[in-house]
Protein backbone atom coordinates (compact mmCIF):
# COMPACT_ATOMS: atom_id res chain seq x y z
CA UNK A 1 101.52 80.83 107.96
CA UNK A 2 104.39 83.22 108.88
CA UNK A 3 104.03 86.67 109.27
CA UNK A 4 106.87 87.06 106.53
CA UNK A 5 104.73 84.90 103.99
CA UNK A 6 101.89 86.84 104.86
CA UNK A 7 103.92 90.15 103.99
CA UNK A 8 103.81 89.38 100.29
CA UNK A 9 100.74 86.88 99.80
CA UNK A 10 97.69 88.24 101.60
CA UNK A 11 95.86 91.20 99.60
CA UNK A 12 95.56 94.82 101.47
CA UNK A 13 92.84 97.35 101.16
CA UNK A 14 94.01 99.87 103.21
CA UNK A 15 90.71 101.28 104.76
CA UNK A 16 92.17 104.87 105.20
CA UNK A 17 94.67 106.85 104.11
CA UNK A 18 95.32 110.60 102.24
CA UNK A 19 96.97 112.58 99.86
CA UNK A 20 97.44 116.08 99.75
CA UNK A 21 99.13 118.06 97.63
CA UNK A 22 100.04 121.88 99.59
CA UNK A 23 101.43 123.78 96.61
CA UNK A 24 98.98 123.08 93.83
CA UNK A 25 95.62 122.11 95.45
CA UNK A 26 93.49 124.72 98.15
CA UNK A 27 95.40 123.29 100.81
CA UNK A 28 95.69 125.24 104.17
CA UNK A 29 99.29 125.26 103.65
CA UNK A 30 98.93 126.43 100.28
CA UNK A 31 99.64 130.58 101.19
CA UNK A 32 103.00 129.43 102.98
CA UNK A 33 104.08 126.53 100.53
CA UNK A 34 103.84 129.82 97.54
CA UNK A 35 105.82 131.97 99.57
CA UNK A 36 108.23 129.63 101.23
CA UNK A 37 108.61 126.31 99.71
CA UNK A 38 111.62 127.40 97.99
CA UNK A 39 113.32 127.06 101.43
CA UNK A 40 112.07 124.02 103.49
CA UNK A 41 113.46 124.74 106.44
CA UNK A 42 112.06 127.77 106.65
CA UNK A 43 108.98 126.84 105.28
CA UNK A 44 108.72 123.82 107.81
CA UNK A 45 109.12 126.33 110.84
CA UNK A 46 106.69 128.90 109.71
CA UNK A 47 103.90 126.05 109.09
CA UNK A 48 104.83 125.09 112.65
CA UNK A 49 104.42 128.47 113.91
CA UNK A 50 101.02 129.65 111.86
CA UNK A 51 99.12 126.36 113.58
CA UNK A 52 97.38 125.93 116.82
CA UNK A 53 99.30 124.42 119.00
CA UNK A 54 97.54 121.61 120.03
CA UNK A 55 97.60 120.45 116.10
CA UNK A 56 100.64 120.33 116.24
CA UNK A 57 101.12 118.62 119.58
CA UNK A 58 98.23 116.34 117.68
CA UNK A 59 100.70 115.96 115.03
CA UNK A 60 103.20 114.61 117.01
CA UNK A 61 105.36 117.89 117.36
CA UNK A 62 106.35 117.32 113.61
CA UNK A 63 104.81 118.87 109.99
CA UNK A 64 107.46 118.72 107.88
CA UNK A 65 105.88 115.66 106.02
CA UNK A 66 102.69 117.39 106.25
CA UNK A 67 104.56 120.61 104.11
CA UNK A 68 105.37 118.06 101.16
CA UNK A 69 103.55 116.71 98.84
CA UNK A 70 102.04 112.81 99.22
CA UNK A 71 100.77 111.53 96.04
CA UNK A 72 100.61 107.89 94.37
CA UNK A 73 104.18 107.24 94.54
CA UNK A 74 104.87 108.29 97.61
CA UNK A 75 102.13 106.25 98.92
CA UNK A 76 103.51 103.59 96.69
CA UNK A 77 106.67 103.49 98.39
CA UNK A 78 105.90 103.98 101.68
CA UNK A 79 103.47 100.45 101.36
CA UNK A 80 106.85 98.67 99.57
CA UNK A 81 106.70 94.94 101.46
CA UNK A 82 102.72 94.65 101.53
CA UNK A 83 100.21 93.80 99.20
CA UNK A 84 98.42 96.60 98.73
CA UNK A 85 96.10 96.43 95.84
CA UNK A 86 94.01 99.47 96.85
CA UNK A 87 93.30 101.97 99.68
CA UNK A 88 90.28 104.08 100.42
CA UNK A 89 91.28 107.90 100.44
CA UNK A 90 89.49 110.28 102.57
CA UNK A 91 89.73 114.36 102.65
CA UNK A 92 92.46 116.27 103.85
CA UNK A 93 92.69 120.19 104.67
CA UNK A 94 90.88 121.15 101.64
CA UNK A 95 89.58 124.54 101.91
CA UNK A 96 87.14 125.87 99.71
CA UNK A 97 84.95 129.14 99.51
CA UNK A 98 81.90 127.57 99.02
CA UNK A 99 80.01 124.59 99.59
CA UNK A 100 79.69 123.30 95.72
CA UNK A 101 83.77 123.78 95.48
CA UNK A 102 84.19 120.50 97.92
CA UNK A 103 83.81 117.85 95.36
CA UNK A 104 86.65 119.39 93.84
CA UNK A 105 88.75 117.15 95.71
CA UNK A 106 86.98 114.12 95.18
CA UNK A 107 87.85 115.49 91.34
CA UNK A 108 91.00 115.48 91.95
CA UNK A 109 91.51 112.45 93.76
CA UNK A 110 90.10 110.31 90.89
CA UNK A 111 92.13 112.28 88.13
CA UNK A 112 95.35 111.66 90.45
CA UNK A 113 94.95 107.49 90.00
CA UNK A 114 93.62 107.76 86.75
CA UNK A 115 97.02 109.38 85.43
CA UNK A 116 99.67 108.11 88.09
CA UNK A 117 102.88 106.53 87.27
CA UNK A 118 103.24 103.62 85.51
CA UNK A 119 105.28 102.38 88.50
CA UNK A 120 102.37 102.91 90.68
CA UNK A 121 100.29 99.73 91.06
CA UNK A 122 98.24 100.73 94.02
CA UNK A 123 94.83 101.47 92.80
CA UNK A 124 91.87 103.90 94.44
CA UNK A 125 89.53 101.95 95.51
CA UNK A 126 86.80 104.43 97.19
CA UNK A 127 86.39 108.06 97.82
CA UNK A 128 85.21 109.70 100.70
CA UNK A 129 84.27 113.16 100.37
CA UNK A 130 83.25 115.92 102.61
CA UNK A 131 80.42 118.66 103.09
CA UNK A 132 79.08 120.74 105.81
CA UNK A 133 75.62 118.39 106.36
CA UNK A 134 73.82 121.45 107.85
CA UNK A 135 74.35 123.48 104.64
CA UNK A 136 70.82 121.41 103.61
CA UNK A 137 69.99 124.37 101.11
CA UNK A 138 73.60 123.48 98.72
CA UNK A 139 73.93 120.00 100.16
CA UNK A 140 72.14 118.04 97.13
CA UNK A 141 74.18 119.65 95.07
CA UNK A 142 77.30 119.38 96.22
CA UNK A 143 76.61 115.31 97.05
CA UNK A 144 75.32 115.35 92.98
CA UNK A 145 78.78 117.00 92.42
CA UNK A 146 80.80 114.39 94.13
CA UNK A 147 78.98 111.30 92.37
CA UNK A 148 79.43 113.16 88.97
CA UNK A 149 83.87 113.56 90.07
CA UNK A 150 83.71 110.13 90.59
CA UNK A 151 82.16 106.92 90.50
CA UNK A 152 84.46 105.60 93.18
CA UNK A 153 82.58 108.58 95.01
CA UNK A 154 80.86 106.35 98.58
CA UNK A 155 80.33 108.61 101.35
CA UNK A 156 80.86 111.57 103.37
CA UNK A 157 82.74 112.28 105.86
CA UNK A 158 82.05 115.42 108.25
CA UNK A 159 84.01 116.05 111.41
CA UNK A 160 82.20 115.90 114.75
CA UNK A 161 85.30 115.30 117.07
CA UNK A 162 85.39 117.79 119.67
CA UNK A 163 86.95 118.31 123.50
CA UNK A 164 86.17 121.44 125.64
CA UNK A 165 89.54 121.03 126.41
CA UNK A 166 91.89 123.77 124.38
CA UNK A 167 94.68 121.20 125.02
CA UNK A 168 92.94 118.68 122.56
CA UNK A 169 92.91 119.11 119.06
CA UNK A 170 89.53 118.69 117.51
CA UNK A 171 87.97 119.43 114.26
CA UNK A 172 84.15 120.16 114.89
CA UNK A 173 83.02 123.54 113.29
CA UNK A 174 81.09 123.72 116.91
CA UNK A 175 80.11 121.89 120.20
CA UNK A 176 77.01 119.12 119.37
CA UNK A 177 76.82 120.23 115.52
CA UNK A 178 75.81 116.28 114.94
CA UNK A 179 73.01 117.19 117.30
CA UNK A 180 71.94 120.17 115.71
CA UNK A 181 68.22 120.45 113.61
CA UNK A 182 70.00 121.15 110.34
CA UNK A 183 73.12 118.46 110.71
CA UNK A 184 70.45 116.34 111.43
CA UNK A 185 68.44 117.26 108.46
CA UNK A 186 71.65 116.77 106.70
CA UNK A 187 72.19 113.26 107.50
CA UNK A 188 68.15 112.21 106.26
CA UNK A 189 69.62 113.60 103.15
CA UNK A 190 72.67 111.67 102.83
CA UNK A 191 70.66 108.52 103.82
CA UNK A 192 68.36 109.51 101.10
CA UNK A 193 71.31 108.94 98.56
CA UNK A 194 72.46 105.43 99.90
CA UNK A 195 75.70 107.36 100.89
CA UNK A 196 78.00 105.70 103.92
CA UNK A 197 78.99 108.53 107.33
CA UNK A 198 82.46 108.11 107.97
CA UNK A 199 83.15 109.57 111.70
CA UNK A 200 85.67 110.80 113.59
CA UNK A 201 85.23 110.84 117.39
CA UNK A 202 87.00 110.79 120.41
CA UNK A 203 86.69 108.64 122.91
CA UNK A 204 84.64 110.46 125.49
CA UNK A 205 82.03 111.07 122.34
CA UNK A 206 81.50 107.08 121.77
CA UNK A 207 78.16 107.42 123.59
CA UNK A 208 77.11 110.25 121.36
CA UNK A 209 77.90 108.23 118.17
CA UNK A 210 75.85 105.19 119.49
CA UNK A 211 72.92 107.59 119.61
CA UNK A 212 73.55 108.92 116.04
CA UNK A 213 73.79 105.70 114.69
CA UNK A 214 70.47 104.55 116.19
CA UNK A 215 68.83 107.36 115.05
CA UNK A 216 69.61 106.05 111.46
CA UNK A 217 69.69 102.51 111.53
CA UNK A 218 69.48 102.01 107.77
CA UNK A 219 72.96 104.14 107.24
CA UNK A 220 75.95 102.50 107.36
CA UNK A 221 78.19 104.70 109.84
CA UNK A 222 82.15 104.35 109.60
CA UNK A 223 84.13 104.73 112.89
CA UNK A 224 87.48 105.94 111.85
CA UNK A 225 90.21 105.28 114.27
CA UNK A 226 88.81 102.56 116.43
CA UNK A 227 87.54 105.88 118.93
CA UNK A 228 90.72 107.12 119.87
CA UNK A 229 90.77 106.73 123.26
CA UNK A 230 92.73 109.78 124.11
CA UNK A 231 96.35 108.46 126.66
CA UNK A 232 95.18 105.59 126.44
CA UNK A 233 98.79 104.23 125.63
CA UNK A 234 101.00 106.91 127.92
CA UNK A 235 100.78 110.93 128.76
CA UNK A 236 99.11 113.27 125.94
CA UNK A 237 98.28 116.77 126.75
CA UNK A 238 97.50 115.84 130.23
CA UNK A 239 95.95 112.58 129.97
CA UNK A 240 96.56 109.12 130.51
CA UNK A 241 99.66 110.83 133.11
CA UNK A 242 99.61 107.56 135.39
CA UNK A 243 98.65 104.09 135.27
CA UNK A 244 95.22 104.96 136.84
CA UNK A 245 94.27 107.49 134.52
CA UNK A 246 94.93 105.14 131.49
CA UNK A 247 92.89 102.34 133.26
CA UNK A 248 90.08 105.20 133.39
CA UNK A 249 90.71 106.05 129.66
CA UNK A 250 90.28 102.40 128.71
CA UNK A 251 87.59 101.40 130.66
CA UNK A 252 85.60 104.38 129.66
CA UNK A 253 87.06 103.76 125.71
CA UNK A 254 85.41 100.11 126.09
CA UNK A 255 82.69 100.88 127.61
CA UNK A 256 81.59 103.04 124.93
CA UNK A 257 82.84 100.85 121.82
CA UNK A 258 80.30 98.00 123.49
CA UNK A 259 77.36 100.27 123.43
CA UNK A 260 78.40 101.38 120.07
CA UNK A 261 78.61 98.06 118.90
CA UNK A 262 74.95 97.17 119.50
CA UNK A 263 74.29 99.07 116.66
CA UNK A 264 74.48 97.03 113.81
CA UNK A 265 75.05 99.43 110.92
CA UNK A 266 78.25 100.37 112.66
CA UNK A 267 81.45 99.21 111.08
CA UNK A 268 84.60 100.29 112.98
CA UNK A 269 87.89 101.18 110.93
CA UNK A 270 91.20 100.14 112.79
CA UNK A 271 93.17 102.87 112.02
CA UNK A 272 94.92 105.73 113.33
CA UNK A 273 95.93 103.55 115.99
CA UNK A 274 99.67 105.26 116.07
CA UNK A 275 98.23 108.81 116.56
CA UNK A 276 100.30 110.40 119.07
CA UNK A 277 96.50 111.78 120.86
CA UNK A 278 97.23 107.98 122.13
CA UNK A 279 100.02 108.56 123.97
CA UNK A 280 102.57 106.51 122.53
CA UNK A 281 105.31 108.72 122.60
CA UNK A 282 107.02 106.93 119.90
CA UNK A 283 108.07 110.42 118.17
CA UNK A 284 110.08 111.49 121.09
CA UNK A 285 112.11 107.69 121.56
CA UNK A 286 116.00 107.70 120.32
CA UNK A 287 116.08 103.58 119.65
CA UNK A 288 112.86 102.08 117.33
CA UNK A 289 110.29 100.36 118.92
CA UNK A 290 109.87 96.32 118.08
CA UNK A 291 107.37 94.64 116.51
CA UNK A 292 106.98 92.51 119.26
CA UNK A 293 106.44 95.56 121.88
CA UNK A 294 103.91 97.03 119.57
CA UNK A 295 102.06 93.92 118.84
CA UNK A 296 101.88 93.17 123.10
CA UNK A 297 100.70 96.52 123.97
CA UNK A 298 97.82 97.02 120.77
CA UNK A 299 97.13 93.93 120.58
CA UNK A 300 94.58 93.74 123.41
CA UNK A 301 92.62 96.98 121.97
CA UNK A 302 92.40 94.88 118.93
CA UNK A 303 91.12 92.22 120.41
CA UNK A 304 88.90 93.85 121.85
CA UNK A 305 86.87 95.47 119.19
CA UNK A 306 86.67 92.43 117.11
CA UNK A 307 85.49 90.42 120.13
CA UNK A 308 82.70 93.89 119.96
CA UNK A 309 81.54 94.24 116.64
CA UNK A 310 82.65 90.75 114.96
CA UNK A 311 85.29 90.20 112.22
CA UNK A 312 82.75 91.26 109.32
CA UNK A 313 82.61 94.83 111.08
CA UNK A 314 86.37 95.74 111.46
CA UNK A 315 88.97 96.38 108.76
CA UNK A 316 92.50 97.81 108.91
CA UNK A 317 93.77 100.80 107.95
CA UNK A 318 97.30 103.06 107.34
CA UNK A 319 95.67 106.82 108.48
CA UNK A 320 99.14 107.37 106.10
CA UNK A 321 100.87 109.50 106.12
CA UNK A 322 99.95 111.49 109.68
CA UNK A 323 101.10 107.83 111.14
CA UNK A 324 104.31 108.06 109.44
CA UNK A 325 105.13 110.29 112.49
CA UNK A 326 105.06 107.35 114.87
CA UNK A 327 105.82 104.33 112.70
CA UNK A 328 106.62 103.16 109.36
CA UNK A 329 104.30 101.46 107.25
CA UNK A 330 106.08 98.47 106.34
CA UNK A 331 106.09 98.09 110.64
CA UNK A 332 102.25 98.96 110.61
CA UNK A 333 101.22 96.18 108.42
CA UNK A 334 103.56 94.31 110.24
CA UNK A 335 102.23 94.65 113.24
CA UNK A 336 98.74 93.92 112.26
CA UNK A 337 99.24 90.71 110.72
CA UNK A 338 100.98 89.78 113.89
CA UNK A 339 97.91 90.49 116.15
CA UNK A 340 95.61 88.38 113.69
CA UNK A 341 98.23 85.90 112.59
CA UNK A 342 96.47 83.54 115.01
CA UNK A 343 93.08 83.72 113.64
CA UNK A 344 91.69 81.47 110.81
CA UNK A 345 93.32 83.00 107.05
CA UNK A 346 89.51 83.45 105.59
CA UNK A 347 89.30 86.18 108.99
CA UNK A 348 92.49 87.83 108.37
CA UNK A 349 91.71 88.17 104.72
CA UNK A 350 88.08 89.96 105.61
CA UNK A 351 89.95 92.21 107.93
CA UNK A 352 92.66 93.39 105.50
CA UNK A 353 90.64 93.42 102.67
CA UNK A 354 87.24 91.63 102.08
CA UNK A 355 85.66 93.91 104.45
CA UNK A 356 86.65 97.39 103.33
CA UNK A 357 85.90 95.86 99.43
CA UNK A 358 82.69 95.19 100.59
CA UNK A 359 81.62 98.04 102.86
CA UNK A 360 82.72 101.11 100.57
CA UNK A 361 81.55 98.87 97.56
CA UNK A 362 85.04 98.13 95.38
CA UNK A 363 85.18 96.75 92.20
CA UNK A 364 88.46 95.26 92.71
């Protein structure tokens, strides 16, 4: 089967993607997209300006898609090519004054598909929402409040990524939270509920995960990003600066996705594999990248992980539209049906599909 058959035949559930809306919803742009959005340019620059630096480095140097809206149809035609029948969206810079507030967006997210365009066919397959798992005292509630939103309501997803390095963007409200008494106390809780743990680590943290996930086998815990394994593919904010250093990065990267994958409630999403903390570069290059170069240089970090955890425990994903930074998604789909074209079709349709239908339950 060719890749371009492929293109329009084999059925997508992208495992990860967002929509935001910086005007209208409590977005962290909101205050600036009031006051400025009347003027983009400006409004692009300030946005730039009022972040941390090593966001925006994170971000590839570039927010002005960040500063616009992306809703159903501009998800729908960024995926134009591919068969995308559904994707699984998960939060994005919601802020909120109190803890019950977060399953406002899990609200919203379910109203969004259930009054998009006509023209949109992509559905919403899954919602993953977020709380603060040491906030025990509110966080029945709030996980209540998120099943009531929605029933496409599956899991939480609470960021633990952190780096002592000020250079490295992270997102942890502080150092070890997932180790702390009441995080802890937090997760019994969502386990109580038969809700999924969608993670976000980097790569140095793999070892960390593997001892979360032991500590609750009977959860099933979502890698997002395949571990980013920080320069892995070329310099980022120091790392990865020479050949040696990435051969560090992605021995270190591999040797914690092994021990990871001897856990067997842990399902790894292959996603945000364009995220310039990887050290692509692709943002700063004057003539497009090919398939072909993309599909050589991923394709063994691919491999990789499914040789790890087994096809049934890896599924693809867009992370659209921070990607869109580095690559289109028309290319992105591209390129991952070109890594798996040579693998039997029932494999190819668990990792595009089957497996994220079946792991954040779908009714598609």
């Amino acid at each position: 089967m060719s890749a371009h058959t492929m293109s329009t035949d084999i059925e997508i559930i992208d495992a990860h993607f967002h929509q935001w809306d910086p005007a209208n919803t409590p977005h962290a742009l909101r205050p600036l997209a009031k006051l400025l959005g009347w003027n983009p340019s400006l409004y692009h620059w300030a946005a730039k300006k009022a972040m941390p630096a090593s966001l925006v480095s994170s971000l590839g140097g570039r927010v002005d898609h960040l500063c616009q809206p992306y809703l159903p149809q501009n998800y729908q035609r960024d995926i134009n090519g591919h068969n995308v029948i559904a994707g699984v969206c998960t939060p994005y810079s919601w802020q909120v004054k109190s803890e019950p507030e977060r399953a406002q967006e899990t609200a919203y997210l379910h109203n969004l598909y259930a009054s998009k365009p006509a023209d949109v066919t992509v559905e919403l397959g899954a919602i993953v929402g977020n709380a603060h798992l040491e906030k025990t005292d509110s966080l029945r509630g709030v996980l209540a409040a998120h099943q009531q939103a929605s029933p496409k309501f599956a899991g939480i997803r609470d960021m633990i990524d952190w780096s002592d390095d000020p250079a490295l963007a992270h997102h942890a409200r502080e150092k070890n939270i997932h180790k702390s008494k009441a995080w802890l106390q937090g997760m019994e809780i969502l386990a109580e509920h038969d809700l999924l743990f969608d993670a976000f680590v980097l790569h140095h943290q793999l070892h960390e995960f593997s001892e979360l996930a032991k500590q609750f086998p009977d959860t099933t815990m979502i890698l997002s990003h395949a571990g980013t394994p920080v320069g892995v593919m070329g310099p980022y904010a120091g790392y990865g600066e020479t050949p040696e250093q990435r051969d560090r990065i992605l021995k270190e990267w591999q040797a914690g996705m092994a021990r990871l994958a001897e856990n067997p409630n842990v399902v790894v999403k292959l996603t945000g594999l364009f995220l310039a903390k990887l050290g692509w570069g692709l943002q700063y290059r004057k003539d497009a990248p090919t398939a072909t170069e993309l599909v050589d240089r991923l394709q063994p970090l691919v491999d990789f992980v499914i040789e790890q955890f087994g096809v049934e425990r890896c599924m693809f994903g867009s992370h659209f539209a921070p990607d869109r930074t580095s690559i289109s998604y028309s290319q992105l789909y591209d390129v991952y049906k070109q890594i798996i074209q040579g693998r039997p079709l029932e494999h190819q349709q668990k990792l595009l599909a089957d497996n994220a239908r079946r792991v954040y339950r779908i009714k598609l």
